[in-house]
C-alpha atoms as a PDB file:
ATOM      1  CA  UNK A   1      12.339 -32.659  -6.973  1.00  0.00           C
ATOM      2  CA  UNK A   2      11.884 -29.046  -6.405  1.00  0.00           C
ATOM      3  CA  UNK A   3      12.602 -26.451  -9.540  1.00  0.00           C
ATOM      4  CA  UNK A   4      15.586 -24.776  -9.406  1.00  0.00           C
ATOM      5  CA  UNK A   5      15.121 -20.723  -9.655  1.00  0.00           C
ATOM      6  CA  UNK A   6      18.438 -18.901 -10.372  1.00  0.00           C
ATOM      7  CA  UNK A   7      17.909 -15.027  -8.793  1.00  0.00           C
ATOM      8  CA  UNK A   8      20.587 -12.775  -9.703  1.00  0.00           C
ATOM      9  CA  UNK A   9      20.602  -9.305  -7.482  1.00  0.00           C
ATOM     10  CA  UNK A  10      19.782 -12.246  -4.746  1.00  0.00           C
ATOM     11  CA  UNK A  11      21.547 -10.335  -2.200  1.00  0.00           C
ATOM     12  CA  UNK A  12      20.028  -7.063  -2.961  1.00  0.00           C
ATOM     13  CA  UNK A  13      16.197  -5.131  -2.578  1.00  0.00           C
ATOM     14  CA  UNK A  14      14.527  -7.075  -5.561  1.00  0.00           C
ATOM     15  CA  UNK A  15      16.703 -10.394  -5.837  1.00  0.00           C
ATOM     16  CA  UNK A  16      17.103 -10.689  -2.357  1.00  0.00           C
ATOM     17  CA  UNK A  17      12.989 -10.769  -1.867  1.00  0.00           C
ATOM     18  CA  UNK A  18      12.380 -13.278  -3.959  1.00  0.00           C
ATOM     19  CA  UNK A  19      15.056 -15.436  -2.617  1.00  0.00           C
ATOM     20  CA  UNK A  20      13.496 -15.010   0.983  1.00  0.00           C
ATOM     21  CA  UNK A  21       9.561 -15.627  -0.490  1.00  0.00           C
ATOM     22  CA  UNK A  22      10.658 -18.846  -2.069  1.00  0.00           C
ATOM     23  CA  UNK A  23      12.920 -19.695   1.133  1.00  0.00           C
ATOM     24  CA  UNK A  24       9.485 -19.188   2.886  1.00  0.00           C
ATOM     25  CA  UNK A  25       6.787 -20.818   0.786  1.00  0.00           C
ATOM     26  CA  UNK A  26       6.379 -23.842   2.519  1.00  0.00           C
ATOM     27  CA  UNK A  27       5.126 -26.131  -0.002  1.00  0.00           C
ATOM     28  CA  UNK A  28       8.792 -26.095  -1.414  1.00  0.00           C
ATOM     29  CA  UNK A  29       7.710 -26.095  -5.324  1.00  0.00           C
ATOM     30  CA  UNK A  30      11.086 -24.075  -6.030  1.00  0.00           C
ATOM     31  CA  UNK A  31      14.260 -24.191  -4.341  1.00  0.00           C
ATOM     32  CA  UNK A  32      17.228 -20.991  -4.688  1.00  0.00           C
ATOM     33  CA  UNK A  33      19.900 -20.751  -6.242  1.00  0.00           C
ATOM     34  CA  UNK A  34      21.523 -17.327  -5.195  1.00  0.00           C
ATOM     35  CA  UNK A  35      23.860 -15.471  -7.973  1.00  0.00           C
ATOM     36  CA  UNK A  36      26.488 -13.188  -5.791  1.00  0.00           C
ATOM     37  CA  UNK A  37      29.929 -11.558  -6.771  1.00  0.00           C
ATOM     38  CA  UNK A  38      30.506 -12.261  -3.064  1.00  0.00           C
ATOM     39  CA  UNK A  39      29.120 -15.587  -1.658  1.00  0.00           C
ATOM     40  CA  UNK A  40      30.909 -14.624   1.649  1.00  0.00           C
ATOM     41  CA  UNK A  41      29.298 -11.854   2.124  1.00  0.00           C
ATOM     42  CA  UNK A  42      27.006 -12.010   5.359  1.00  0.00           C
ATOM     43  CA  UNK A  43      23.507 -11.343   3.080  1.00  0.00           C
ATOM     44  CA  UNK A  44      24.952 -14.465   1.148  1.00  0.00           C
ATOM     45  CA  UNK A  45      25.689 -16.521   4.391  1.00  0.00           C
ATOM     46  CA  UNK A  46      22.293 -15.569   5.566  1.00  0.00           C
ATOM     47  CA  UNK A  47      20.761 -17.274   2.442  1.00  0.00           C
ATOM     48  CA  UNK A  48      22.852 -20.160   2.461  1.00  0.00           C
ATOM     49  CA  UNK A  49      22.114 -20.602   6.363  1.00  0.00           C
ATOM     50  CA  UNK A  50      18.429 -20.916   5.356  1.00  0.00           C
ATOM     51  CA  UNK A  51      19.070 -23.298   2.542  1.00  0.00           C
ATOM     52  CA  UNK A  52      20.094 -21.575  -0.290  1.00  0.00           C
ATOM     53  CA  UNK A  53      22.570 -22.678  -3.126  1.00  0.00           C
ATOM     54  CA  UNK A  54      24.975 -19.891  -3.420  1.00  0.00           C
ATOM     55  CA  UNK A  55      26.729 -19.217  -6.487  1.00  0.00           C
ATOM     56  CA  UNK A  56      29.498 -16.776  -7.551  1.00  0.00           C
ATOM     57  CA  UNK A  57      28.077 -15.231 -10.560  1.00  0.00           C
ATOM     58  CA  UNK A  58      28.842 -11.574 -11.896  1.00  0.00           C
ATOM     59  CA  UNK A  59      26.432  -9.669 -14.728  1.00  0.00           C
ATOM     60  CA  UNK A  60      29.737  -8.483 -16.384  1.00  0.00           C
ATOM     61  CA  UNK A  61      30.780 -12.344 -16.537  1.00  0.00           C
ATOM     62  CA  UNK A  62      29.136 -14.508 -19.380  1.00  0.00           C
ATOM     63  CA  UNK A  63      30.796 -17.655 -18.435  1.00  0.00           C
ATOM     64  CA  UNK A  64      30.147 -17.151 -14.972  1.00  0.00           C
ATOM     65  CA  UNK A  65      26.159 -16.512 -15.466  1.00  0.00           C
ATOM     66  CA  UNK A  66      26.343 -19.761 -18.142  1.00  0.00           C
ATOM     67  CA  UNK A  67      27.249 -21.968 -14.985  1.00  0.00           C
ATOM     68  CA  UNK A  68      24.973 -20.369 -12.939  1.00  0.00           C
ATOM     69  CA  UNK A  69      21.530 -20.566 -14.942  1.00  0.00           C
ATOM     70  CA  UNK A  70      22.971 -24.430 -15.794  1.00  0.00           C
ATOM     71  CA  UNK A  71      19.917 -26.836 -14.489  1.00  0.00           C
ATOM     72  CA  UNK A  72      17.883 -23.996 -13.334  1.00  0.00           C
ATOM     73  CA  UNK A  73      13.943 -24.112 -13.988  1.00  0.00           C
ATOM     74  CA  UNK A  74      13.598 -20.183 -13.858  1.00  0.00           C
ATOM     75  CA  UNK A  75      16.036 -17.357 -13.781  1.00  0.00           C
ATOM     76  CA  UNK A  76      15.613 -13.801 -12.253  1.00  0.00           C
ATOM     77  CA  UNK A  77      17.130 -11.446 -14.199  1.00  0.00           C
ATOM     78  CA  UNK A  78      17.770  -7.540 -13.400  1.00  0.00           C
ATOM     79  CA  UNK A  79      20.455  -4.931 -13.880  1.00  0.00           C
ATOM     80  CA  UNK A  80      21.512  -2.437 -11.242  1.00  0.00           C
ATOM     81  CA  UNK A  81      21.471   1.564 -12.743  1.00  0.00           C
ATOM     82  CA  UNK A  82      22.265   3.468  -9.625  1.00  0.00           C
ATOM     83  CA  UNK A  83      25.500   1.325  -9.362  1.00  0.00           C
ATOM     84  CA  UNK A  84      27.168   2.702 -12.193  1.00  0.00           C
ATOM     85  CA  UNK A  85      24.514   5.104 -13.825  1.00  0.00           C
ATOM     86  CA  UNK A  86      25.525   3.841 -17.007  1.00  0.00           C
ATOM     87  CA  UNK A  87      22.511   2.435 -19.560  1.00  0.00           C
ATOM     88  CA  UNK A  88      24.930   1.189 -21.825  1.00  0.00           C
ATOM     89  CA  UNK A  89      26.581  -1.555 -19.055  1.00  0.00           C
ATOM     90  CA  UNK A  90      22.843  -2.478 -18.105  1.00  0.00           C
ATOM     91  CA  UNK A  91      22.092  -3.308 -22.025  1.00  0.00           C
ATOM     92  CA  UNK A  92      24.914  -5.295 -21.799  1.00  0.00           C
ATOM     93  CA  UNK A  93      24.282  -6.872 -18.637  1.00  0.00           C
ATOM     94  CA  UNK A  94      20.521  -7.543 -19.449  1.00  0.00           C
ATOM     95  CA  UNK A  95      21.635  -9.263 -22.836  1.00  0.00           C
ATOM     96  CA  UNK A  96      24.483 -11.329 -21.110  1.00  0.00           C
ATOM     97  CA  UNK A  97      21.720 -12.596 -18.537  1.00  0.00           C
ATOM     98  CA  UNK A  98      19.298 -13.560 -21.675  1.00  0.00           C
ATOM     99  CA  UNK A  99      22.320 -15.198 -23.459  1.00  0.00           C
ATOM    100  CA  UNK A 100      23.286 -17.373 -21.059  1.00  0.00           C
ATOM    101  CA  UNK A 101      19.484 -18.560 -20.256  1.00  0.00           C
ATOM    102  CA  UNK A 102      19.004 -18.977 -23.934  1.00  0.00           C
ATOM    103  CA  UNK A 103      21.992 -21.265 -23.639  1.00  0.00           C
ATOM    104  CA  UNK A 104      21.386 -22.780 -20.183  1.00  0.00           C
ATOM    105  CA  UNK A 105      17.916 -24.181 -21.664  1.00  0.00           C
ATOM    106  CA  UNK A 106      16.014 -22.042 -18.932  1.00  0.00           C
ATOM    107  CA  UNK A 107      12.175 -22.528 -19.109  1.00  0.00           C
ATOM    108  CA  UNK A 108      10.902 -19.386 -17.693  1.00  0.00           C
ATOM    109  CA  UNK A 109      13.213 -15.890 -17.338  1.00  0.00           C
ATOM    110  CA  UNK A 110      11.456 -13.147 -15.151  1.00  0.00           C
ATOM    111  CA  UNK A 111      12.923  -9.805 -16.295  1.00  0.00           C
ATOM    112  CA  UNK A 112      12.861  -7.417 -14.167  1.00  0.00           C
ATOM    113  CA  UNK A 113      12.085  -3.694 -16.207  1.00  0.00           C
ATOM    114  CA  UNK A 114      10.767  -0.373 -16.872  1.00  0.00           C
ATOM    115  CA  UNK A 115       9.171   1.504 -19.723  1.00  0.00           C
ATOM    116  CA  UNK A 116      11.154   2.990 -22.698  1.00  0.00           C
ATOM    117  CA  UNK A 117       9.978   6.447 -22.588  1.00  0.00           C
ATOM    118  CA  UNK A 118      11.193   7.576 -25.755  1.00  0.00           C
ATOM    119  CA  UNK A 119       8.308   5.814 -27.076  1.00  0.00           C
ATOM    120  CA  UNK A 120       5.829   8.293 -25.718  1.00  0.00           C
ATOM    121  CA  UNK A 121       8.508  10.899 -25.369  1.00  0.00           C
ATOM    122  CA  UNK A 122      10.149  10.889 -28.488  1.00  0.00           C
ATOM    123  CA  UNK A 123      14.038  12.305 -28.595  1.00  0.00           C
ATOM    124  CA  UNK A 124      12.588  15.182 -30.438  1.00  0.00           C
ATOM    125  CA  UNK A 125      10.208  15.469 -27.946  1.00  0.00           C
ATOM    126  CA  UNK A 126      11.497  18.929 -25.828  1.00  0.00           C
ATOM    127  CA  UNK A 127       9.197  18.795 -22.855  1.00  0.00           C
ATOM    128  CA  UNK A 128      12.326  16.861 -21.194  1.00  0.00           C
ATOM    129  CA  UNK A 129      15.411  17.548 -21.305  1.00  0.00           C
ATOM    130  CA  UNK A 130      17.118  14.609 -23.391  1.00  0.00           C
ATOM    131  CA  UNK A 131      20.005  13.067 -21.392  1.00  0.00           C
ATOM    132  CA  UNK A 132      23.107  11.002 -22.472  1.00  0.00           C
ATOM    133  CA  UNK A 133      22.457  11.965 -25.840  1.00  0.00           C
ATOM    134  CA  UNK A 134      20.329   9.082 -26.559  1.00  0.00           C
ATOM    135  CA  UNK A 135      17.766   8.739 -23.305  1.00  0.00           C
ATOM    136  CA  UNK A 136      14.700  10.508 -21.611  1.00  0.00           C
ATOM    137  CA  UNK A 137      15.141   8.654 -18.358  1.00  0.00           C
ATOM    138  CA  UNK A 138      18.424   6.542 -18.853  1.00  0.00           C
ATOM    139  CA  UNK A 139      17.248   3.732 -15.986  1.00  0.00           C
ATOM    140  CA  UNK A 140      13.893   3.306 -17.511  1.00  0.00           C
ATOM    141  CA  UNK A 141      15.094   3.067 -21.209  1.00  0.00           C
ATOM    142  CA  UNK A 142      17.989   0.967 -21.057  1.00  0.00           C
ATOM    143  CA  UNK A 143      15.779  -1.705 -19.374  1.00  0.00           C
ATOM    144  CA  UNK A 144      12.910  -0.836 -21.810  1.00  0.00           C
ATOM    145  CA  UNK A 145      15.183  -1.011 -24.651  1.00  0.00           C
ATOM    146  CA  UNK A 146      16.339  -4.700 -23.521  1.00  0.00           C
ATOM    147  CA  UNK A 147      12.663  -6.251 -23.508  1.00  0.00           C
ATOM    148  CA  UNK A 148      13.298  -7.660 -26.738  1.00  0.00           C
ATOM    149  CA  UNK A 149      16.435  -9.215 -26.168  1.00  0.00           C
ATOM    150  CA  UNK A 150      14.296 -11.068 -23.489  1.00  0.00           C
ATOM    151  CA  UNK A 151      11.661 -11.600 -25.656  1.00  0.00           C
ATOM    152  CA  UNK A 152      13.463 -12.626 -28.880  1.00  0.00           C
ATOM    153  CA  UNK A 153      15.729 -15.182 -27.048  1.00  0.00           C
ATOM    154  CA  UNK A 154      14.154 -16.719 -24.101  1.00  0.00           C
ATOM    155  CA  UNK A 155      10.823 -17.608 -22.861  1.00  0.00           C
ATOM    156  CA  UNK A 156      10.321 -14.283 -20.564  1.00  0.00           C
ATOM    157  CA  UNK A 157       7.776 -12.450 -18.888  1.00  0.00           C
ATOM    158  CA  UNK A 158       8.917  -8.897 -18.172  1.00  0.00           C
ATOM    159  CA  UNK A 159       7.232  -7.542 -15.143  1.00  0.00           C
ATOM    160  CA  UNK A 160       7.489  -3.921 -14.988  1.00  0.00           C
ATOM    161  CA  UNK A 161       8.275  -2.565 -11.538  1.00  0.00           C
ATOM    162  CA  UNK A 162       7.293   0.445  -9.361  1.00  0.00           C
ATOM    163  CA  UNK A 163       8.661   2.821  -7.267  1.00  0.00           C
ATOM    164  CA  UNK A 164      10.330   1.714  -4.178  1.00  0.00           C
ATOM    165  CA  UNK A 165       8.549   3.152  -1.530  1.00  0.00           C
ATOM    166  CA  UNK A 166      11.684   2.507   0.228  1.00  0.00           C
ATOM    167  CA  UNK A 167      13.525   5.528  -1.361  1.00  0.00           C
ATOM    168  CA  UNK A 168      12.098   7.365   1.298  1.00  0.00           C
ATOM    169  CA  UNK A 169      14.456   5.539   3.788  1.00  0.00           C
ATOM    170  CA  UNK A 170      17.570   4.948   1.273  1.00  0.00           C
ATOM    171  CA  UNK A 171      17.004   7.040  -1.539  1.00  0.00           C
ATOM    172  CA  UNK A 172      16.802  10.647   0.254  1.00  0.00           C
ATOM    173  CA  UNK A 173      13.446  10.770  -0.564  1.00  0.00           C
ATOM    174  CA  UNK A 174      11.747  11.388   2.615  1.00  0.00           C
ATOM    175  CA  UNK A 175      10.449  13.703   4.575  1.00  0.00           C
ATOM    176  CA  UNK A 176      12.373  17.026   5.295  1.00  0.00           C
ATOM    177  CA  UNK A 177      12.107  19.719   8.346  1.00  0.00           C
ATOM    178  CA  UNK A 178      11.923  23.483   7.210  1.00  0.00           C
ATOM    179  CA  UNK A 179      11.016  26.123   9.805  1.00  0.00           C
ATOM    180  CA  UNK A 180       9.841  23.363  12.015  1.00  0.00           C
ATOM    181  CA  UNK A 181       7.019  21.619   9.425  1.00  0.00           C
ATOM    182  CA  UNK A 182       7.789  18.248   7.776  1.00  0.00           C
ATOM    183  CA  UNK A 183       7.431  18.437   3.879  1.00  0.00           C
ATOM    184  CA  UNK A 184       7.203  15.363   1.749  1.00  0.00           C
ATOM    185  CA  UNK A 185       8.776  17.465  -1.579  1.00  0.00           C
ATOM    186  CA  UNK A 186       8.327  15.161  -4.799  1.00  0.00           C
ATOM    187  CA  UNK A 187       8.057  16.686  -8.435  1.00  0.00           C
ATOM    188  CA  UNK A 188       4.288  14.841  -8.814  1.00  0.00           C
ATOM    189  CA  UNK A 189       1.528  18.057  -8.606  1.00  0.00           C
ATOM    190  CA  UNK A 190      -1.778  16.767  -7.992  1.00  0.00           C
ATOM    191  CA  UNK A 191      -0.409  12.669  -9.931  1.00  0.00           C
ATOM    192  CA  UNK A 192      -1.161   9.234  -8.481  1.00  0.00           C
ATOM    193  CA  UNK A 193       2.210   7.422  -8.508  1.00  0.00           C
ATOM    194  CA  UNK A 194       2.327   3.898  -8.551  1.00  0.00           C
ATOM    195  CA  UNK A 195       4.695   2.128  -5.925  1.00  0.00           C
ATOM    196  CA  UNK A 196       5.020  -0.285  -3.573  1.00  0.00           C
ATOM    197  CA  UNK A 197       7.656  -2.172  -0.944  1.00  0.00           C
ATOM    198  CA  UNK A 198      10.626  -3.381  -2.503  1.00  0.00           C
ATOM    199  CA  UNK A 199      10.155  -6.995  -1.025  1.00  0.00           C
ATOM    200  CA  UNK A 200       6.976  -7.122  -2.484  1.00  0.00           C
ATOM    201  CA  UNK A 201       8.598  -7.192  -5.806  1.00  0.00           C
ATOM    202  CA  UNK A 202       9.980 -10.600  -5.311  1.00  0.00           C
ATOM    203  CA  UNK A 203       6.781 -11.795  -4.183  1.00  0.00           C
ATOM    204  CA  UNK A 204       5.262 -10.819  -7.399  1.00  0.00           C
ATOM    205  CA  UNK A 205       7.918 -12.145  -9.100  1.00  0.00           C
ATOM    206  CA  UNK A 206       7.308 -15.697  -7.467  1.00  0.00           C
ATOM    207  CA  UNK A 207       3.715 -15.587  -8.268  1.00  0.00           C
ATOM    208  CA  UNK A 208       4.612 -15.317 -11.918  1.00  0.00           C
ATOM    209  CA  UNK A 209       6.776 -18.480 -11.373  1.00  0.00           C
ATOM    210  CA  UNK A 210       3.912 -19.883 -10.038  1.00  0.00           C
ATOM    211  CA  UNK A 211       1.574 -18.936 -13.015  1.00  0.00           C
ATOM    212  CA  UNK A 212       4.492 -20.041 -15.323  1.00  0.00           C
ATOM    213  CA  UNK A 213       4.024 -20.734 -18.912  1.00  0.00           C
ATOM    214  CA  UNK A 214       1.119 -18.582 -19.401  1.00  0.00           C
ATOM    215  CA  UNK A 215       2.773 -15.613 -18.709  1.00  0.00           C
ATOM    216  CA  UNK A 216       5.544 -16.149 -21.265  1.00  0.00           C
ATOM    217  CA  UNK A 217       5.824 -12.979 -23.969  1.00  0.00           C
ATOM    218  CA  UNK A 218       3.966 -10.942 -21.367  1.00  0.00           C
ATOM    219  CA  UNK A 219       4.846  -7.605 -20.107  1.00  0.00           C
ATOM    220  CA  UNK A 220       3.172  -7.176 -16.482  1.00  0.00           C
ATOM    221  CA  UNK A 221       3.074  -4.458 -14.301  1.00  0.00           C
ATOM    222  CA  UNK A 222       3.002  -4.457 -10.465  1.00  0.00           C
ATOM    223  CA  UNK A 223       2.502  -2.106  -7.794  1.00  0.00           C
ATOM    224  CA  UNK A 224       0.540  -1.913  -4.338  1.00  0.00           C
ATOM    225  CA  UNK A 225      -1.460   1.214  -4.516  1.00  0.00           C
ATOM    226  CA  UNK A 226      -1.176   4.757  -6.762  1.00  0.00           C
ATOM    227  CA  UNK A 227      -1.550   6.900  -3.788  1.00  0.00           C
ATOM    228  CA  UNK A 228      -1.096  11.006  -4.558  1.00  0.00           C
ATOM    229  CA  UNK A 229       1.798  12.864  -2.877  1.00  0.00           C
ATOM    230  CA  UNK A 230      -1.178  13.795  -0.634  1.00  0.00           C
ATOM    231  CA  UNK A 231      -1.748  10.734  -0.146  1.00  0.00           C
ATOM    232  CA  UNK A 232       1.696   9.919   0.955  1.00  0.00           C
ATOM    233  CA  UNK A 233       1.573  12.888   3.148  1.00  0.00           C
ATOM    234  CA  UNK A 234      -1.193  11.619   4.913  1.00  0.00           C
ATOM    235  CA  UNK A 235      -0.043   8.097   5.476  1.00  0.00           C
ATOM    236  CA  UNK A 236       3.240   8.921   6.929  1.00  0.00           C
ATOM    237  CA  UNK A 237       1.460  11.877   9.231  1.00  0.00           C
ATOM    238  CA  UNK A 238      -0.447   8.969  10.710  1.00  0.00           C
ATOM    239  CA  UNK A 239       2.852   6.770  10.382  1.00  0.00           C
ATOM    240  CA  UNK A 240       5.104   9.325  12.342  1.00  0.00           C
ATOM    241  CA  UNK A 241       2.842  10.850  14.520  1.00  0.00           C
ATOM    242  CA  UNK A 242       3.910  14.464  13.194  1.00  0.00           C
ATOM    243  CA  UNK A 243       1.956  16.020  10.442  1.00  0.00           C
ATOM    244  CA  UNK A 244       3.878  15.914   7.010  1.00  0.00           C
ATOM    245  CA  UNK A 245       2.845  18.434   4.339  1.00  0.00           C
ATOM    246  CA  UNK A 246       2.806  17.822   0.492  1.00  0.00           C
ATOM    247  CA  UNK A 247       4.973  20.023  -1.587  1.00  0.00           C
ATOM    248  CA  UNK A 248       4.910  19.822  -5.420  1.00  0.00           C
ATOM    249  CA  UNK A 249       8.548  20.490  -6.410  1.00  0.00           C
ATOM    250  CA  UNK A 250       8.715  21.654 -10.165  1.00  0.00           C
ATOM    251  CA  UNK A 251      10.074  19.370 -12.390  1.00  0.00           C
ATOM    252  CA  UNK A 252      13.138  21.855 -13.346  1.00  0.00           C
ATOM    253  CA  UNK A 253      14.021  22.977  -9.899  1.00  0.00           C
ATOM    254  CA  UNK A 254      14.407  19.105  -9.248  1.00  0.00           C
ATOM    255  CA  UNK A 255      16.535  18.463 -12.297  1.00  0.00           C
ATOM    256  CA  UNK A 256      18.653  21.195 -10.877  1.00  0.00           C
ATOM    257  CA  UNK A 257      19.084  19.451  -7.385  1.00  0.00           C
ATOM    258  CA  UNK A 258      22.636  18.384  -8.466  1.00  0.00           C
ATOM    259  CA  UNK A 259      22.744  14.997  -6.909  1.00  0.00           C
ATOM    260  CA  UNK A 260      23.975  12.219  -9.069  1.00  0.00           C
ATOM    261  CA  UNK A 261      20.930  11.052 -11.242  1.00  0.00           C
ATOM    262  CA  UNK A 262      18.502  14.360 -10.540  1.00  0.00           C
ATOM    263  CA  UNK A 263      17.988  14.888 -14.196  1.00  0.00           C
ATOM    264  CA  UNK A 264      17.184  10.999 -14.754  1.00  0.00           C
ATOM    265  CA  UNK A 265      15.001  11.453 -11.670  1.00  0.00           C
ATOM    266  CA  UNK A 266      13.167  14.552 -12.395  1.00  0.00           C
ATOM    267  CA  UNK A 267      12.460  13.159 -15.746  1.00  0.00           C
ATOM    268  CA  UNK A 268      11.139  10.009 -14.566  1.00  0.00           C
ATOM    269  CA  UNK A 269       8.894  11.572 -11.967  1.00  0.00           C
ATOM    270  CA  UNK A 270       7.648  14.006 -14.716  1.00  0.00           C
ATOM    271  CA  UNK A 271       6.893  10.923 -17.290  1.00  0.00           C
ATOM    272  CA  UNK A 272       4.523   9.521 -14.428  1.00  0.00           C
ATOM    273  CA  UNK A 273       2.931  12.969 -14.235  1.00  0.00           C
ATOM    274  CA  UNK A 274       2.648  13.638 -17.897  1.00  0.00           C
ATOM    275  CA  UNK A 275       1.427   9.819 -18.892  1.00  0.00           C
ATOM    276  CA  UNK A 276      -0.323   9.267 -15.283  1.00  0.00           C
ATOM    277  CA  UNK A 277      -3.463   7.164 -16.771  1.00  0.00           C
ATOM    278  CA  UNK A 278      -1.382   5.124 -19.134  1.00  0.00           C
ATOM    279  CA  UNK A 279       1.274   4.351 -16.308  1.00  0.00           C
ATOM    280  CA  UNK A 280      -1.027   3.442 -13.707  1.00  0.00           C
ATOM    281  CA  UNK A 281      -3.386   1.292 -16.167  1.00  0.00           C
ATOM    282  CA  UNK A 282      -0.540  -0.451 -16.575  1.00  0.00           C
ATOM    283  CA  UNK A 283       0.118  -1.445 -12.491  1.00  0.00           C
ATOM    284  CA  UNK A 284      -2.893  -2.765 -12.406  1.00  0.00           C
ATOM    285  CA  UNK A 285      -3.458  -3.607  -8.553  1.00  0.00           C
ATOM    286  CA  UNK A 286      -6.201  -6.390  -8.428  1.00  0.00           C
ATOM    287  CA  UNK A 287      -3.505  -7.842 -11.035  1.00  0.00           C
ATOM    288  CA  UNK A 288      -0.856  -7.630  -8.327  1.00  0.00           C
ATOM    289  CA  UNK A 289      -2.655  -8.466  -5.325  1.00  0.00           C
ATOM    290  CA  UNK A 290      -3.478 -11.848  -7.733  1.00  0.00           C
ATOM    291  CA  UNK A 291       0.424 -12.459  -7.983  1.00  0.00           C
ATOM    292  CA  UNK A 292       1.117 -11.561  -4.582  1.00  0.00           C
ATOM    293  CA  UNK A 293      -1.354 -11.394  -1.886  1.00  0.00           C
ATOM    294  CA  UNK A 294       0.873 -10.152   0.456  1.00  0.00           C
ATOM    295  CA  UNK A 295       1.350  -6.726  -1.275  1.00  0.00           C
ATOM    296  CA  UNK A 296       1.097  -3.910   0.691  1.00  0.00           C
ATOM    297  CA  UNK A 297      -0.264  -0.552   0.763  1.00  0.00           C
ATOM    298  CA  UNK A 298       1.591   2.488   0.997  1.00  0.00           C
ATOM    299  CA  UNK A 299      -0.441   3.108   4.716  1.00  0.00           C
ATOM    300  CA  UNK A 300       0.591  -0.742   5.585  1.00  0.00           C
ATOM    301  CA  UNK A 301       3.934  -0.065   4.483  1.00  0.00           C
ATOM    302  CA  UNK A 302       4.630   3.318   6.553  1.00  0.00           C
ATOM    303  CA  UNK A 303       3.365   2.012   9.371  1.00  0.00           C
ATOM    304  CA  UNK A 304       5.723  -1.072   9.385  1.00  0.00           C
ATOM    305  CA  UNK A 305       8.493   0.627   8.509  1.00  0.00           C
ATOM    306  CA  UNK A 306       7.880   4.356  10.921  1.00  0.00           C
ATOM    307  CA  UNK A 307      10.927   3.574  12.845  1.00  0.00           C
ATOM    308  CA  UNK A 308      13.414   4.213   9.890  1.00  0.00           C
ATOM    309  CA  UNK A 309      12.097   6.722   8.162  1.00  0.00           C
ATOM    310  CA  UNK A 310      13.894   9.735   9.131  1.00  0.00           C
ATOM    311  CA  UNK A 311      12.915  13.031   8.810  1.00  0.00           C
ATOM    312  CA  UNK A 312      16.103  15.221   8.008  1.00  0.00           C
END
């Protein structure tokens, strides 16, 4: 019998690539189950048309997530910030996941998480603005914060993500035309910054299924390369087939943007800057490229993926 893996988020960037890696593996160690508020949505029918078990199961819900995780071998657990930009609902959601594993009797919970800042970048700390009047960067700590609710009540590995290089398609992160030049603007001077496709996270996520027990109590970070905006520039110049120019926005002219979550972001991206050795030590990438050999490179990526990334 295959092992059941429960992946909440299943029809979303993180969730929904891990679904699709186990749905391809094809030595069928683990089967899907998919957690959904909306099992007839078409992402949801897709799964189940490819052989997933489908489940209505919301974060908010504790009874629902209890049925869900019942049986499972592994459960996928993440919360969802730029839904409701509110840290406070993903504490809760992250402990009503580990509850209702604790309770389920699941064998191996990958969390899905962040850094707490504040624990480099104290409160006190005034290099940052403090936000929320308890955060540095709200969608980092909150998931930080809720390690040891993992930790203390299930047998979890977290496995610290990194940023989506797909924010430059989704996120309005890409490249921008100003007097007729592309400009990749990103408040990162002269930084590496760790990141890597969002598909590849569920891929590294399986491979820690794979590796199983030994990872539990382990906090591992993944990413597929820590290029420089430079870097970045260069790749999607090659990508595009327009040259795109590096601009290092300061870190207070993008708090100022104004777009919902600019001070979160503009903090975050400043934390990476500020604590660049420590956070790319810890995104180690022969690491990642051992729990997913598949990862990609932010050159592999851009390339694939030229034909939606817009430049505005």
């Amino acid at each position: 019998m295959t092992r059941i893996i429960a992946v909440a988020g299943a029809t979303g960037a993180q969730g929904g690539g891990l679904a699709r890696a186990i749905l391809d593996e094809p030595d069928g160690a683990f089967s899907v189950r998919a957690l959904t508020r909306d099992p007839n949505s078409d992402a949801a029918r897709a799964l189940a048309e490819r052989g997933a078990e489908v489940v209505a199961a919301d974060l908010d819900d504790p009874r629902s997530l209890r049925a869900a995780f019942d049986g499972a071998h592994g459960a996928f657990c993440m919360t969802n910030f730029w839904e409701h930009f509110s840290p406070e609902r993903e504490k809760v959601q992250a402990r009503n996941q580990a509850e209702a594993a604790r309770a389920a009797g699941v064998g191996h919970v990958v969390w899905s998480t962040l850094e707490d800042t504040r624990e480099r970048v104290p409160l006190s700390d005034d290099r940052m603005p403090t936000l929320m009047g308890e955060y540095k960067v709200p969608h980092f700590d909150a998931k930080g914060e809720s390690d040891a609710v993992f930790l203390d009540l299930t047998p979890a590995t977290c496995l610290r993500t990194s940023f989506y290089w797909d924010n430059l398609i989704h996120f309005g992160m890409g490249p921008r035309r100003e007097d007729g030049t592309a400009y990749l603007d990103l408040p990162l001077g002269d930084a590496r910054l760790p990141g890597m496709a969002a598909e590849d996270i569920g891929r590294g996520a399986l491979g820690v299924f794979r590796e199983g027990e030994a990872l539990v109590g382990e906090k591992i970070g993944i990413a597929g390369e820590h290029p420089t905006g430079r870097d970045m520039a260069a790749a999607l110049t090659d990508a595009l087939g327009e040259e795109v120019v590096y601009r290092a926005v300061p870190f207070d002219v993008y708090r100022g943007l104004g777009f919902p979550g600019a001070e979160d972001l503009g903090n975050m991206f400043q934390y990476k800057h500020d604590f660049e050795d420590e956070y790319c030590a810890s995104r180690p990438l022969d690491r990642s490229r051992e729990l997913n050999p598949r990862m990609q490179t932010f050159r592999q990526w851009a390339g694939a993926n030229a034909h939606r990334i817009a430049i505005g």
